[in-house]
N, C-alpha and C. Protein backbone atom coordinates (compact mmCIF):
# COMPACT_ATOMS: atom_id res chain seq x y z
N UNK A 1 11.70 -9.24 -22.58
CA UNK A 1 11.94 -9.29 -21.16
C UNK A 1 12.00 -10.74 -20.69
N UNK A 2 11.38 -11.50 -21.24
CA UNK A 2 11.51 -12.72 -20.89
C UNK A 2 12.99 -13.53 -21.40
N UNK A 3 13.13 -14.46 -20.41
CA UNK A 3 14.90 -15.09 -20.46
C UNK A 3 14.49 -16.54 -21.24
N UNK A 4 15.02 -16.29 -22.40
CA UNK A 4 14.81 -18.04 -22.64
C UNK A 4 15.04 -18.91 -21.65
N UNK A 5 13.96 -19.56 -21.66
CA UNK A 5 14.00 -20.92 -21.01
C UNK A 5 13.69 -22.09 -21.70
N UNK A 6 13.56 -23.11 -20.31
CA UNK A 6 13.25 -24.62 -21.27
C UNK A 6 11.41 -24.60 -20.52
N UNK A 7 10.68 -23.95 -21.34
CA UNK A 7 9.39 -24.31 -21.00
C UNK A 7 8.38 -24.98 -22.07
N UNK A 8 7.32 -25.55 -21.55
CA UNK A 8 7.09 -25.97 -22.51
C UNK A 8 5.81 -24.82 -23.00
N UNK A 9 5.30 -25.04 -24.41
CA UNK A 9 4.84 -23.96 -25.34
C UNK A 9 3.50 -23.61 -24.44
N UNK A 10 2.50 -24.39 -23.83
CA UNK A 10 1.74 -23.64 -22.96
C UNK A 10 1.88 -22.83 -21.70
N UNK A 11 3.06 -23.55 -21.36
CA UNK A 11 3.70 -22.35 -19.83
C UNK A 11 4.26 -21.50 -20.92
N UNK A 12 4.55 -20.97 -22.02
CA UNK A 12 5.66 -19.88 -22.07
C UNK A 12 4.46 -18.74 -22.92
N UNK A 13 3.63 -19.35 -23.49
CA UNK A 13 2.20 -18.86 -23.65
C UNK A 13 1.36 -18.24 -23.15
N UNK A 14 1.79 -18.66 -21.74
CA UNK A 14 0.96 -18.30 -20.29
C UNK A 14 1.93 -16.61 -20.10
N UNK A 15 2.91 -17.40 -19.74
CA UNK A 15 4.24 -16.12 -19.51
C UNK A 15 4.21 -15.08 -20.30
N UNK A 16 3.98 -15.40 -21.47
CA UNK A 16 3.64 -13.74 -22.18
C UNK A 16 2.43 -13.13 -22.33
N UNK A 17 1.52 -13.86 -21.65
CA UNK A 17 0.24 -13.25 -21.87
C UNK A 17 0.53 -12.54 -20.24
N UNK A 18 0.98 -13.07 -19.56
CA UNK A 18 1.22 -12.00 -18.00
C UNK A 18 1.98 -11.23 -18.48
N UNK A 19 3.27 -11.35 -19.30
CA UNK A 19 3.86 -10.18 -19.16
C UNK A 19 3.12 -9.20 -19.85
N UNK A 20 2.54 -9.23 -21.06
CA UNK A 20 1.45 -8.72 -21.48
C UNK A 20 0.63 -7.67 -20.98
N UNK A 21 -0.21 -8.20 -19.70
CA UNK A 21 -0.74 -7.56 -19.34
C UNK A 21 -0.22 -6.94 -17.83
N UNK A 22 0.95 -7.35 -17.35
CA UNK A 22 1.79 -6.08 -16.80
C UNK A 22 2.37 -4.63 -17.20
N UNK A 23 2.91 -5.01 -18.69
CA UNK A 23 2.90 -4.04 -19.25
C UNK A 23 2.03 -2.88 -19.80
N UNK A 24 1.19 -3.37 -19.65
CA UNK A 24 -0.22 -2.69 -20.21
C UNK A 24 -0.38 -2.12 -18.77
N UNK A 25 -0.76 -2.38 -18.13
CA UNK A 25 -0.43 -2.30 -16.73
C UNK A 25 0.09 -1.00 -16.07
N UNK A 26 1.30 -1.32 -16.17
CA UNK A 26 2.54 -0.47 -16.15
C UNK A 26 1.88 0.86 -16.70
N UNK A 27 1.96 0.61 -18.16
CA UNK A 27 2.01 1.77 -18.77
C UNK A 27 0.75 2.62 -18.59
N UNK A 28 -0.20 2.08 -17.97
CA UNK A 28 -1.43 3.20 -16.89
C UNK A 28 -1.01 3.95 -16.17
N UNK A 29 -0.14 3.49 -15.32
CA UNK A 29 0.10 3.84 -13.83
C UNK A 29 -0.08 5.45 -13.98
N UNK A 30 1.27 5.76 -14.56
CA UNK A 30 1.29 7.55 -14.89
C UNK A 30 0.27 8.11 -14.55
N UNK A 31 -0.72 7.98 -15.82
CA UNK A 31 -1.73 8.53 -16.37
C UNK A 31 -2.73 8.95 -15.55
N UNK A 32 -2.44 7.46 -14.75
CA UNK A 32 -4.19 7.61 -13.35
C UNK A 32 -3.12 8.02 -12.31
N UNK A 33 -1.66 7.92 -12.37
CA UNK A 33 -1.52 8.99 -10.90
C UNK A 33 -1.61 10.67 -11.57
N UNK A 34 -1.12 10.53 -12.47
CA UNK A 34 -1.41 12.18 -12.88
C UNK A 34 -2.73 12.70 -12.85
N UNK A 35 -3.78 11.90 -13.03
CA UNK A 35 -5.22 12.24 -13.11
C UNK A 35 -5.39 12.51 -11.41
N UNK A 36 -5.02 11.85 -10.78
CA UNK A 36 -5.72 11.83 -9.28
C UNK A 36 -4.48 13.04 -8.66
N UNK A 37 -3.71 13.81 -8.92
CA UNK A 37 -3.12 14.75 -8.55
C UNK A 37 -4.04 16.38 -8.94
N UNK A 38 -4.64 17.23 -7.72
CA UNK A 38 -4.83 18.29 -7.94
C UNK A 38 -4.01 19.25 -8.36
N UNK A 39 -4.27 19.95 -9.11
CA UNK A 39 -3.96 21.28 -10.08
C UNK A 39 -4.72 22.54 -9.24
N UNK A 40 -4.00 22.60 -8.71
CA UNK A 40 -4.53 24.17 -7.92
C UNK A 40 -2.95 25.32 -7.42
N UNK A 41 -3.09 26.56 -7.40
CA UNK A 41 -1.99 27.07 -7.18
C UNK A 41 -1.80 26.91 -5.23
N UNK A 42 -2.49 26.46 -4.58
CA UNK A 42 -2.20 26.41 -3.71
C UNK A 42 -0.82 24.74 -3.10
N UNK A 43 -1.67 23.89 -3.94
CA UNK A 43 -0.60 22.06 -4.30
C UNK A 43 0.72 23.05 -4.89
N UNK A 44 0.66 23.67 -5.99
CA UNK A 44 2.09 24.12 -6.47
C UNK A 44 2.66 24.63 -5.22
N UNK A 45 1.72 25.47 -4.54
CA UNK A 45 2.68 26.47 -3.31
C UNK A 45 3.31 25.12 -2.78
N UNK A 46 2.40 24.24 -2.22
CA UNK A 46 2.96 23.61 -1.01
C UNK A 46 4.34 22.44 -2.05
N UNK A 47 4.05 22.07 -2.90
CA UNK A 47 5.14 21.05 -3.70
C UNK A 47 6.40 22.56 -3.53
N UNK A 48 6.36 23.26 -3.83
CA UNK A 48 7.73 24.19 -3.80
C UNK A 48 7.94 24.12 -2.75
N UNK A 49 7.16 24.01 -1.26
CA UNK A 49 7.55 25.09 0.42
C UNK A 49 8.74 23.58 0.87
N UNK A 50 7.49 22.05 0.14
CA UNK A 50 7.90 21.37 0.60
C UNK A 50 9.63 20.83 -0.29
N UNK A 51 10.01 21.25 -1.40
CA UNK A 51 11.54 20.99 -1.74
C UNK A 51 11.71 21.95 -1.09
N UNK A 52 11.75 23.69 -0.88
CA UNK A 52 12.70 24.11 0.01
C UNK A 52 13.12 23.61 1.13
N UNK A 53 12.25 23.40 1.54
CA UNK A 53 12.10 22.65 3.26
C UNK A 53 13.09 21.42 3.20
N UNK A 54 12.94 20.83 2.34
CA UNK A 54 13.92 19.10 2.11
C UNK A 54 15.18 19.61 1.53
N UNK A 55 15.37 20.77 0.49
CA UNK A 55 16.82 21.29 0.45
C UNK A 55 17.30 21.71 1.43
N UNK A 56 16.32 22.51 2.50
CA UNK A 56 17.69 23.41 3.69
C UNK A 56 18.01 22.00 4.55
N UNK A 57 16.90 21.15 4.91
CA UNK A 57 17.18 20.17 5.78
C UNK A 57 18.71 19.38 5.10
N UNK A 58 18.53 18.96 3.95
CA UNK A 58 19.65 18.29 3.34
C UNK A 58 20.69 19.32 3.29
N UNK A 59 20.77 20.56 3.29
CA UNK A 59 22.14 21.40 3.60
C UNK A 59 22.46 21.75 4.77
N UNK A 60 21.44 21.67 5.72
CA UNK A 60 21.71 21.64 7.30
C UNK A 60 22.81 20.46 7.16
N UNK A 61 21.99 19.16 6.95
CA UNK A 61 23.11 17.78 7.39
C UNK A 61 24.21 17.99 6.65
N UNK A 62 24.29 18.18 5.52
CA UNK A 62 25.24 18.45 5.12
C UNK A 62 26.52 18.77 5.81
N UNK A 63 26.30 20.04 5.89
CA UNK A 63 26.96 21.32 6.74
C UNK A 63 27.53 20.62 8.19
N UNK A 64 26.33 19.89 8.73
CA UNK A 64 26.88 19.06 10.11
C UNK A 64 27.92 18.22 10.04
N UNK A 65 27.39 17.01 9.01
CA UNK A 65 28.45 16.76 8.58
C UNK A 65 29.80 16.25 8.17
N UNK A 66 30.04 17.46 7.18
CA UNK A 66 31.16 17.82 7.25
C UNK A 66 31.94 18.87 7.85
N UNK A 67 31.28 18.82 8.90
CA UNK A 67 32.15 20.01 10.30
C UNK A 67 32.51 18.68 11.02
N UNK A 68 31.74 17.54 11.55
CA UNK A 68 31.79 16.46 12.30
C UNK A 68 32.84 15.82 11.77
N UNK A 69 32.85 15.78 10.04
CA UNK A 69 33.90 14.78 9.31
C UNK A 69 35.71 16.00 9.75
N UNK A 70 35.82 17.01 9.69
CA UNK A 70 36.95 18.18 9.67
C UNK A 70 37.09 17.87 11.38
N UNK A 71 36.28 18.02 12.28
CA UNK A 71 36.72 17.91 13.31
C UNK A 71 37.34 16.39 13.88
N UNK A 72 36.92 15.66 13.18
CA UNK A 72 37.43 14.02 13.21
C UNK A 72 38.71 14.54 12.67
N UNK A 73 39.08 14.52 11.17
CA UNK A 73 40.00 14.74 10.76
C UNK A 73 40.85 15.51 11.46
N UNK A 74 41.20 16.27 11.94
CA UNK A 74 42.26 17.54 12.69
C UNK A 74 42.40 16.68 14.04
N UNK A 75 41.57 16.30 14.66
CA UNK A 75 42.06 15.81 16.15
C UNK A 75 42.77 14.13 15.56
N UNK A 76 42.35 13.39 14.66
CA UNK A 76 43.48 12.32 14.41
C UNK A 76 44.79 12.99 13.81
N UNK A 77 45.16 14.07 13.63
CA UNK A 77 46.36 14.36 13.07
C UNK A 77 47.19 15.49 14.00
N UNK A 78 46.86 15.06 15.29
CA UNK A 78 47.26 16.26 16.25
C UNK A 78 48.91 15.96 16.52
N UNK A 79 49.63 16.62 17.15
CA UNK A 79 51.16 16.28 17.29
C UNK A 79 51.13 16.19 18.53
N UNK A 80 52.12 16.04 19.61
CA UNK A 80 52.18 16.23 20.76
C UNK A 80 52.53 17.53 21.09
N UNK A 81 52.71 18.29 20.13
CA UNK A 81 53.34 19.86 20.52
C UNK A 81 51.88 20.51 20.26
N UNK A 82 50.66 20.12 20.23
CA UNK A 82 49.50 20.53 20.34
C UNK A 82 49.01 20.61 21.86
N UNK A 83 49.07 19.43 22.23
CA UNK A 83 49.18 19.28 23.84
C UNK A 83 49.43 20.52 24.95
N UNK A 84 50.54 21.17 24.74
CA UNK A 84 51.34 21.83 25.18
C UNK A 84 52.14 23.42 24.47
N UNK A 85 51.10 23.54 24.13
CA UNK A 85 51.32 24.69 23.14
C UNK A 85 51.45 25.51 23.89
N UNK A 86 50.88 26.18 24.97
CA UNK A 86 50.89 27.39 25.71
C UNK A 86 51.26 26.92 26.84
N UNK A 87 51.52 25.60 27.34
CA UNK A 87 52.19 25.03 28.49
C UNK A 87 52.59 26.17 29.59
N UNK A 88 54.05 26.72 29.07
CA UNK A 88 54.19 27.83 30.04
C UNK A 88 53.91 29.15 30.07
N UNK A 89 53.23 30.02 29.79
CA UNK A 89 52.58 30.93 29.31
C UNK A 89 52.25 31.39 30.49
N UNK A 90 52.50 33.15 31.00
CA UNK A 90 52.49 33.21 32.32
C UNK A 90 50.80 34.48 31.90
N UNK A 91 51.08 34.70 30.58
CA UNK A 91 50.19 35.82 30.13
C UNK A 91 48.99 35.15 29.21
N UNK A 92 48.13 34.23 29.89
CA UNK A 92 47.09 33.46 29.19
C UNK A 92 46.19 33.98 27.62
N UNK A 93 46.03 35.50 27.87
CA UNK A 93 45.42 35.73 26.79
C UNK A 93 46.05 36.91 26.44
N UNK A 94 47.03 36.85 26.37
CA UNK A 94 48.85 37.71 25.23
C UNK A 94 48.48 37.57 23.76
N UNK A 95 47.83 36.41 23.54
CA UNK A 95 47.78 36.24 21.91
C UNK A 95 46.46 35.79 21.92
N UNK A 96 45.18 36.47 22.95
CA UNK A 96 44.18 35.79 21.71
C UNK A 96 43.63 37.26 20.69
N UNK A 97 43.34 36.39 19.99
CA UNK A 97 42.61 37.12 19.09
C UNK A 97 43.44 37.76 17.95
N UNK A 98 44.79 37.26 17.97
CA UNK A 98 46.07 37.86 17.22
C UNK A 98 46.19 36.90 15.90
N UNK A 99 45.70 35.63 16.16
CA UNK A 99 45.73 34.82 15.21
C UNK A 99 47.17 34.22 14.74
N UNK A 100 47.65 33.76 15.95
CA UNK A 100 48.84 33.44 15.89
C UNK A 100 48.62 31.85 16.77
């Protein structure tokens, strides 16, 4: 991990005895966070309630969106014959629901 440099032999002496003991370090961390985590079926309940909960939220936004991104999209690509589509139309709702 260390980048050769131009040090001299007691600074680079120094440098691996820190990296040394970062690594050592490091490689605790796990161990004592896994130790200080309870094991009970009630922690499992709540670690599952809490990814469902963070999946629907992240498929809510989702879902928002890309309804927000489709409705952007369609109104920049409107024509002017959108405008005026039913312009003269003496029978307002002749075609709803016809899907025309």
């Amino acid at each position: 991990m260390m980048f050769r440099m131009k040090l001299s032999r007691s600074r680079r002496k120094k440098l691996e005895e820190i990296e040394a003991r970062i690594q050592e370090t490091l490689s605790q961390i796990p161990a004592a966070v896994e130790a200080a985590l309870p094991r009970s079926k009630s922690h499992k309940l709540a670690v599952t309630a809490a990814w469902v909960a963070g999946g629907v939220g992240v498929l809510t936004l989702g879902l928002l969106a890309g309804r927000e991104l489709r409705v952007r999209y369609k109104m920049n690509r409107r024509t002017p014959y959108d405008y005026y589509a039913h312009a003269g139309d003496q029978t307002p709702d002749l075609e709803f629901g016809v899907g025309i």
